[in-house]
Protein backbone atom coordinates (compact mmCIF):
# COMPACT_ATOMS: atom_id res chain seq x y z
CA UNK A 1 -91.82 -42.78 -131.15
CA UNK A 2 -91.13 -41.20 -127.75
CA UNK A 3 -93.72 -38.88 -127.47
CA UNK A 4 -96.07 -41.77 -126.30
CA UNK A 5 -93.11 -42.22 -123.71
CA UNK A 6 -93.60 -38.51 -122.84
CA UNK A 7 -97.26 -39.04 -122.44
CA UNK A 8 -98.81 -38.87 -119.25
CA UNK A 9 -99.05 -41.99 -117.23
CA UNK A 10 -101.52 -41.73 -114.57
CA UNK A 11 -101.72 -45.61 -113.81
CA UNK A 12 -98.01 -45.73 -113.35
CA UNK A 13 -97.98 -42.54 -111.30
CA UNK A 14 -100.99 -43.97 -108.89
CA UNK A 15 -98.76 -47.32 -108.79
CA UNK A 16 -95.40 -45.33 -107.50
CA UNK A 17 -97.29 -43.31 -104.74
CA UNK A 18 -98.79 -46.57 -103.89
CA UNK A 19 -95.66 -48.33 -103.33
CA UNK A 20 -93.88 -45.00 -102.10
CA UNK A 21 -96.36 -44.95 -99.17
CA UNK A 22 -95.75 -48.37 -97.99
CA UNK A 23 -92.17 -48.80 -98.46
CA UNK A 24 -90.97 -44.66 -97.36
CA UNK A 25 -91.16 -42.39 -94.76
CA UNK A 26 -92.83 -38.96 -95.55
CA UNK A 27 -90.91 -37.34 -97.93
CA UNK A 28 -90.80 -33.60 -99.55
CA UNK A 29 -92.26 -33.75 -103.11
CA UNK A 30 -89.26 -33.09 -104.97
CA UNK A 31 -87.37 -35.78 -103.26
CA UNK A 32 -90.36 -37.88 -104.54
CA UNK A 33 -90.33 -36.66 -107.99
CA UNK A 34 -86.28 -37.59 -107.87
CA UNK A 35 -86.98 -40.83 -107.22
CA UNK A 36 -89.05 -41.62 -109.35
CA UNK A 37 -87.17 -40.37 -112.63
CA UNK A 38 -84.37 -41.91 -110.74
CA UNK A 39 -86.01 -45.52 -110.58
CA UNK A 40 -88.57 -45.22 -113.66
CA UNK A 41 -89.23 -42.15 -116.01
CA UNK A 42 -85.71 -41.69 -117.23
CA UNK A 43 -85.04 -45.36 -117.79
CA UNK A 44 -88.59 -46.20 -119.44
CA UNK A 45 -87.95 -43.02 -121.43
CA UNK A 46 -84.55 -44.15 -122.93
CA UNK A 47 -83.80 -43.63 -126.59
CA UNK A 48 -83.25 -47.10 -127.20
CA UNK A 49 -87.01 -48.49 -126.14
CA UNK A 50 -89.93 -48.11 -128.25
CA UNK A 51 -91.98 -51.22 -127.06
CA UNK A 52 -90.65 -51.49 -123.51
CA UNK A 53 -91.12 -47.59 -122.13
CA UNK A 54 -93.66 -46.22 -120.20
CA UNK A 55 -96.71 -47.57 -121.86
CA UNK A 56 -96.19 -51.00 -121.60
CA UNK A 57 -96.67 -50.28 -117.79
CA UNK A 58 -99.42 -48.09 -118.50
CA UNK A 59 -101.26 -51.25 -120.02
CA UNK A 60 -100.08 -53.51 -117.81
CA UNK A 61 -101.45 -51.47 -115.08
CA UNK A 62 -104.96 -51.24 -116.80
CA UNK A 63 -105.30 -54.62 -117.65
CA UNK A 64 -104.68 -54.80 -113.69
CA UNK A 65 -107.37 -52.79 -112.86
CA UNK A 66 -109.47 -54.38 -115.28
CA UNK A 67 -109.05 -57.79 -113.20
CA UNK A 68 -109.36 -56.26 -109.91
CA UNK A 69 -112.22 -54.85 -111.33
CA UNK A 70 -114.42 -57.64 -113.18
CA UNK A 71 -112.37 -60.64 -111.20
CA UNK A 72 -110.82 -59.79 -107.90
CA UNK A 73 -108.46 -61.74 -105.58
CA UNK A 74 -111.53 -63.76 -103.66
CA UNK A 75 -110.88 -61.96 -100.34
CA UNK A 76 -107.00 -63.56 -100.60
CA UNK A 77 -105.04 -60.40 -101.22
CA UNK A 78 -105.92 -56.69 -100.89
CA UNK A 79 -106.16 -55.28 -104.61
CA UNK A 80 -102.67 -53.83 -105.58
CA UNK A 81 -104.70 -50.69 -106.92
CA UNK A 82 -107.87 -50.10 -104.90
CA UNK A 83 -110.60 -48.89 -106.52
CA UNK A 84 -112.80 -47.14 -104.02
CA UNK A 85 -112.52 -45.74 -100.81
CA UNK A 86 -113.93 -48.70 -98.99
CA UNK A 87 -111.29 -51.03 -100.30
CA UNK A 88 -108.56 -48.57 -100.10
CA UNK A 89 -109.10 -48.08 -96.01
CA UNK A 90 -108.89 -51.86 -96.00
CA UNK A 91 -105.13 -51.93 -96.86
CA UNK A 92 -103.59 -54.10 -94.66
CA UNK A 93 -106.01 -54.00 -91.93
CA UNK A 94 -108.14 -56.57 -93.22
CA UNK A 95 -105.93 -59.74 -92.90
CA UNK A 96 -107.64 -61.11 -89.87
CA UNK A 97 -111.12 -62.10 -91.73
CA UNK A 98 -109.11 -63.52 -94.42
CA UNK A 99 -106.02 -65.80 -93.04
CA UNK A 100 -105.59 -68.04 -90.57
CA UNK A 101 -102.02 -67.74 -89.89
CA UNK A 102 -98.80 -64.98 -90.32
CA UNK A 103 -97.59 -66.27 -93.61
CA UNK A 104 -101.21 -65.76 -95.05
CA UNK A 105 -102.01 -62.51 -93.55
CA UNK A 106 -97.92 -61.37 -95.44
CA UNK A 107 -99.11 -63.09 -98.29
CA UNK A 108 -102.81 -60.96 -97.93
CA UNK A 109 -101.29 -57.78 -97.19
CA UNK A 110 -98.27 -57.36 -99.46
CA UNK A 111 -98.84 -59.36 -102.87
CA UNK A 112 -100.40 -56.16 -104.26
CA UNK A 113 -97.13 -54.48 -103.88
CA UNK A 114 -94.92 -57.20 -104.84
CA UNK A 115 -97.27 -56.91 -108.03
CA UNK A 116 -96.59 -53.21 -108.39
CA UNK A 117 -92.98 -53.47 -107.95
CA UNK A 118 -92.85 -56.65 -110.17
CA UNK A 119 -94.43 -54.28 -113.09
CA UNK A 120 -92.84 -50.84 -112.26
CA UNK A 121 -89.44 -52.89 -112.36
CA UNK A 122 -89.89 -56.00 -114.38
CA UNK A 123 -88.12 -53.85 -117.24
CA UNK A 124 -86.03 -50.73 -115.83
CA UNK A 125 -82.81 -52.22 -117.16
CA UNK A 126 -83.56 -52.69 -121.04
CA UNK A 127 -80.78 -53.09 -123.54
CA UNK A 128 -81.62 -55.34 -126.62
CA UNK A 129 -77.99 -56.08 -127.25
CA UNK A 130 -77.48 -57.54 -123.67
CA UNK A 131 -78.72 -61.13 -122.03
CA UNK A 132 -79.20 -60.13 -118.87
CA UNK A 133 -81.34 -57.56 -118.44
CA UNK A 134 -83.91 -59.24 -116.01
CA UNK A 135 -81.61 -60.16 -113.58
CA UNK A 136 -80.21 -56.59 -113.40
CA UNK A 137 -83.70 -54.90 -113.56
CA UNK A 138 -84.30 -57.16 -110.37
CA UNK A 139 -81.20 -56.13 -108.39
CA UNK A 140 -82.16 -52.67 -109.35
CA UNK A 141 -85.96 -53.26 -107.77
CA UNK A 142 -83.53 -54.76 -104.44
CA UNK A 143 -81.97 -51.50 -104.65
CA UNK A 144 -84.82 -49.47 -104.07
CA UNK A 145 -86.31 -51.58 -101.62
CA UNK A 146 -82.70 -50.85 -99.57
CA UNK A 147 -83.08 -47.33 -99.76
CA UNK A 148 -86.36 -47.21 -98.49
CA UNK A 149 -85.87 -49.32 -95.30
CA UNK A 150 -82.41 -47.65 -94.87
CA UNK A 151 -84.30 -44.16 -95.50
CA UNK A 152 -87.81 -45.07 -93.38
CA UNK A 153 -85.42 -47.08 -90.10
CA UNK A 154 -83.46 -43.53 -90.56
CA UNK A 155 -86.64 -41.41 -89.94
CA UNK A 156 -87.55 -43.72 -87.26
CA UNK A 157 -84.30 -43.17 -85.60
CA UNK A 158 -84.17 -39.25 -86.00
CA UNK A 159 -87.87 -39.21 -84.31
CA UNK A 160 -86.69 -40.59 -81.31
CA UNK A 161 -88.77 -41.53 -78.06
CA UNK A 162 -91.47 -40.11 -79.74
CA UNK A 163 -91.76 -42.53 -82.74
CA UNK A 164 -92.82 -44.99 -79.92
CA UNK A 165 -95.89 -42.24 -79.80
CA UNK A 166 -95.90 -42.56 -83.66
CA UNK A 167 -99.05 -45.03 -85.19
CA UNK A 168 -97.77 -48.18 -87.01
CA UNK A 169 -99.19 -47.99 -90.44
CA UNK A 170 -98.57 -50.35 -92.89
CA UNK A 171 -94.70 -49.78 -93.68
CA UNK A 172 -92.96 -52.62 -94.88
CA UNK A 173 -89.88 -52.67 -92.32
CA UNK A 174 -92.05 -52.87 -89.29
CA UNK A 175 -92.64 -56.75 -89.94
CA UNK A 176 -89.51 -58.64 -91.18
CA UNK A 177 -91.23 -61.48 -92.05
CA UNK A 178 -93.10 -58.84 -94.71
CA UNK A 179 -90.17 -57.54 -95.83
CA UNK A 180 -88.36 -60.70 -96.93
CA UNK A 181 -91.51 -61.67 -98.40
CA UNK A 182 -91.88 -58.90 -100.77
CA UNK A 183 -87.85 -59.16 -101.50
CA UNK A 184 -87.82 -62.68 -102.55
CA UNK A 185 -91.27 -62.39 -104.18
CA UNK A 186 -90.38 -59.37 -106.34
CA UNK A 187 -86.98 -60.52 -107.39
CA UNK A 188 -88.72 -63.87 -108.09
CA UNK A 189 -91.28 -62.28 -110.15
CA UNK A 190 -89.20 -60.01 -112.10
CA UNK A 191 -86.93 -63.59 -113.06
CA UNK A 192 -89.62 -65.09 -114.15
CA UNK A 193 -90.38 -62.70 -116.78
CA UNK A 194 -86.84 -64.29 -118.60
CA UNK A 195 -89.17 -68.12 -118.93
CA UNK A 196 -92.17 -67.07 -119.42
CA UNK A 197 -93.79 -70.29 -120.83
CA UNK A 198 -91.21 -72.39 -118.82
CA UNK A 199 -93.77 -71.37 -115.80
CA UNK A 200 -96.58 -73.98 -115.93
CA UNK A 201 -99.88 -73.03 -115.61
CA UNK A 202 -102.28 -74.82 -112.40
CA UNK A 203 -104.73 -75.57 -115.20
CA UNK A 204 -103.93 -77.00 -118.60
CA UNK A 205 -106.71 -74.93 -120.49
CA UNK A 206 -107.77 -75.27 -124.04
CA UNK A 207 -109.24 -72.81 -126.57
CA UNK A 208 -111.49 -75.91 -128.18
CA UNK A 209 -113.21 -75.86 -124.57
CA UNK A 210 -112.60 -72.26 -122.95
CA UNK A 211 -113.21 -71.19 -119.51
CA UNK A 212 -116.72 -70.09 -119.43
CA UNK A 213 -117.15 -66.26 -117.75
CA UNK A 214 -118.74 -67.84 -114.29
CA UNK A 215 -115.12 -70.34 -114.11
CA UNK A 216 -112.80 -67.93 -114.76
CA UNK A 217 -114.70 -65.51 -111.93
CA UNK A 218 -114.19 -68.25 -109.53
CA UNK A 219 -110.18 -69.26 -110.08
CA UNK A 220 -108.28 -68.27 -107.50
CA UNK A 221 -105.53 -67.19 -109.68
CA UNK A 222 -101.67 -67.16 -108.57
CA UNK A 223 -100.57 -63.62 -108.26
CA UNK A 224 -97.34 -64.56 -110.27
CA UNK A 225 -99.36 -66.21 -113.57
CA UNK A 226 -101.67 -62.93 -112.90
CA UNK A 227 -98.10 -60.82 -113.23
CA UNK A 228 -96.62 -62.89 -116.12
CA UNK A 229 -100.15 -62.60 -118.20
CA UNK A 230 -99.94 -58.74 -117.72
CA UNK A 231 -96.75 -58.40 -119.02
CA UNK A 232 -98.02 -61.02 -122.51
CA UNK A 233 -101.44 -59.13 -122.71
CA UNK A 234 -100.45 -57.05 -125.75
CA UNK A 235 -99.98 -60.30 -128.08
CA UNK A 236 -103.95 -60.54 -127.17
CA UNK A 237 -104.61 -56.94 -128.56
CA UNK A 238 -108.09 -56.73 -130.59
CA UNK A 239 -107.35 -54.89 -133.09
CA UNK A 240 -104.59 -56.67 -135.39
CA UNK A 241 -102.93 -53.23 -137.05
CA UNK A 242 -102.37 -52.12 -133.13
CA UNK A 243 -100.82 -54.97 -132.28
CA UNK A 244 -98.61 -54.51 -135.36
CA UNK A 245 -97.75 -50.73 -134.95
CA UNK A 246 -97.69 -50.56 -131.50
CA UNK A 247 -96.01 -53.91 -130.60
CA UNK A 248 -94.27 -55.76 -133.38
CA UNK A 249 -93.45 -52.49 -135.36
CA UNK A 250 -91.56 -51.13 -131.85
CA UNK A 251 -89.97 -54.59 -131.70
CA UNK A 252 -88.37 -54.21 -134.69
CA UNK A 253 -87.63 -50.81 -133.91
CA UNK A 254 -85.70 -52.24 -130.91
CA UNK A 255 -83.90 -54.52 -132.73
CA UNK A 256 -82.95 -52.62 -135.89
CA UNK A 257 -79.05 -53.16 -135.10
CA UNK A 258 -79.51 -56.41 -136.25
CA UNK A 259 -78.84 -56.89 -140.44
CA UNK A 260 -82.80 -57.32 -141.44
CA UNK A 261 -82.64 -60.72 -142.83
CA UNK A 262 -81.11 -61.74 -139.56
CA UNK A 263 -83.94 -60.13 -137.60
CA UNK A 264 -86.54 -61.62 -139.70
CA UNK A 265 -85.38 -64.97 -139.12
CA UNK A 266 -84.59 -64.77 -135.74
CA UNK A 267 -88.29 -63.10 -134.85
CA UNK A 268 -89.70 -65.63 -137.00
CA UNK A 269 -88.26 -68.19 -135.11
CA UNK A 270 -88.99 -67.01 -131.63
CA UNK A 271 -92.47 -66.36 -132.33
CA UNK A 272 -92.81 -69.74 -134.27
CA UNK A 273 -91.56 -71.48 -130.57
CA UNK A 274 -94.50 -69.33 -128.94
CA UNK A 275 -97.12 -70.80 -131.24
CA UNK A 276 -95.33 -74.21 -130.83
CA UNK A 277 -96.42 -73.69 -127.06
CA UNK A 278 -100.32 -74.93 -126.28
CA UNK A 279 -100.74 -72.46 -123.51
CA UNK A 280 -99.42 -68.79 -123.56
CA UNK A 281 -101.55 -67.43 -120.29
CA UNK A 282 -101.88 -68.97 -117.36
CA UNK A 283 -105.04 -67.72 -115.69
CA UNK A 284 -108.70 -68.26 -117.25
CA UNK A 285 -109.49 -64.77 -116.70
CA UNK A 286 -106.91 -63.74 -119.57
CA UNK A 287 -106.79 -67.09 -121.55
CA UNK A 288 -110.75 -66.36 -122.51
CA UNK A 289 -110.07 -63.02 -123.12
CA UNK A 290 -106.27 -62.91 -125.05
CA UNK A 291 -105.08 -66.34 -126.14
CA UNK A 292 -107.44 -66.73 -129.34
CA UNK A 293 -106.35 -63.05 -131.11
CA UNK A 294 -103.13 -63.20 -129.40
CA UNK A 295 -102.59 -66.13 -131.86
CA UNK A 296 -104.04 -64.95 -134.76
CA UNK A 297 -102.05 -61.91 -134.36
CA UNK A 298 -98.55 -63.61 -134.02
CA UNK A 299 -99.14 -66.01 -136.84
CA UNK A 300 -100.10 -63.09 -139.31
CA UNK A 301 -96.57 -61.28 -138.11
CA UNK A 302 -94.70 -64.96 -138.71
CA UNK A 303 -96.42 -64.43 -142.10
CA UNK A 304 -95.19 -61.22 -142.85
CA UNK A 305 -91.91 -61.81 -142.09
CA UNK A 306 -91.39 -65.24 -143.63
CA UNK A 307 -93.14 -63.20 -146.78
CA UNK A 308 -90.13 -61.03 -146.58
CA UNK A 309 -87.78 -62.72 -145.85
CA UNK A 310 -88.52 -65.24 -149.19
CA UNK A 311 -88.43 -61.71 -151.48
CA UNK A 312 -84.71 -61.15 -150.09
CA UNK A 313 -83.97 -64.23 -150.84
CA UNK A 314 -85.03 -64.34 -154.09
CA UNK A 315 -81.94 -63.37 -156.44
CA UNK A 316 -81.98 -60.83 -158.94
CA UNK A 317 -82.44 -61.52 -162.46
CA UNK A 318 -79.60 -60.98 -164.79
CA UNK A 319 -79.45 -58.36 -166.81
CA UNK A 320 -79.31 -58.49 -170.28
């Protein structure tokens, strides 16, 4: 199953450079290209994942640009991946028109990076056997963050009196207020990916009365249930023997230390507790869309498994 790790990932690649350029000083490509199998290729490309790799990102990051695209942020945030030249000169020089104070215009400037972070990072520390692998794929996200303000304030330093010469562009460790925004944001983020359906929802919506296309245009939608419905939007999948090879089978895959019967009941269960829940995505943009076949597609996996399950149980006839 790794050569779809091995594939090429342009979405993920155009996400790095985009948070490269706002977080490092100008760097030689190969110190680039370390970096990044450093913080993401080699871990999304680990043996051990065949759900969580590179291509989850990949998704996550289209289903991004699919929002930007049909939905947009209302003028509140600058799009985390710009999708014309137009929008991608407007990078934080826009926040005037938008906010009417500093917390808004950090908020308008930098939530499309705290999104790319949140998705580049939300799993770079995956091990099925261990509990805690959101909180260290978020220290690992604080880690890079360090190294490029200790790397950038370094290149400042080495320039000079004539960084003082130097533009400002819109690096991260010029505005401190920024950067602890986009440190406790991402780590925040990257947390909440451990309770997903703990995080409530601003509107309690219902799939007897969807969203209609013109509502779910309009909702201003909170970056973080935005983030949170990326990283669920596979459940949603159309097509119900994708959602089975490329999701649950890799699941499985994932888990196959586990004795089978053990897996199937404990897989059963968790996906039973999701079904219990009358709400898996927060925002109406992706409820219209994904809740409906991302139920249908979990109950017919609870199916398969309970089904079985119930044939191992069954004990063998004697023989005679």
């Amino acid at each position: 199953m790794q050569a779809c790790v091995a594939a090429d990932v342009p979405l993920v690649r155009q996400a790095w450079q985009r948070c490269v350029e706002r977080l490092f000083p100008p760097l030689p490509t190969d110190a680039l290209a370390k970096l990044f199998h450093q913080f993401i290729y080699d871990r999304y490309s680990e043996p051990q994942r065949h759900y969580h790799n590179l291509q989850h990102l990949e998704e996550m990051l289209a289903h991004l640009t699919q929002y930007e695209t049909a939905h947009g942020w209302h003028g509140d945030y600058v799009p985390a991946l710009p999708i014309n030249q137009e929008s991608d000169a407007c990078l934080g020089l826009c926040a005037e028109s938008h906010t009417s104070n500093a917390a808004d215009a950090v908020r308008h400037d930098w939530t499309g990076t705290v999104l790319l972070l949140s998705i580049l990072f939300h799993d770079a520390v995956y091990d099925p056997k261990r509990g805690d692998n959101e909180e260290k794929s978020a220290e690992l996200a604080m880690d890079f963050l360090q190294i490029g303000e200790e790397q950038y304030k370094g290149w400042r330093g080495s320039l000079g009196i004539a960084a003082l010469t130097i533009p400002s562009p819109s690096v991260l460790w010029t505005d401190a207020r920024a950067a602890r925004f986009v440190r406790e944001t991402t780590e925040d983020y990257i947390l909440k990916t451990k309770v997903h359906l703990s995080v409530e929802p601003v509107e309690k919506l219902q799939l007897s009365s969807p969203p209609t296309p013109s509502a779910a245009a309009k909702s201003h939608d909170d970056p973080l249930h935005v983030f949170l419905d990326l990283d669920l939007s596979i459940l949603g999948h159309p097509d119900a023997s994708t959602y089975r090879e490329r999701y649950a089978a890799n699941i499985q895959r994932e888990y196959s230390h586990y004795p089978r019967a053990d897996f199937l009941k404990g897989r059963s269960a968790f996906l039973n507790s999701f079904l219990s829940n009358p709400q898996w995505f927060k925002t109406p943009f992706f409820f219209a869309q994904l809740e409906a076949q991302a139920r249908r597609n979990a109950a017919e996996e609870v199916t398969e498994l309970t089904a079985e399950l119930k044939e191992r149980e069954v004990p063998a006839a004697p023989q005679a």
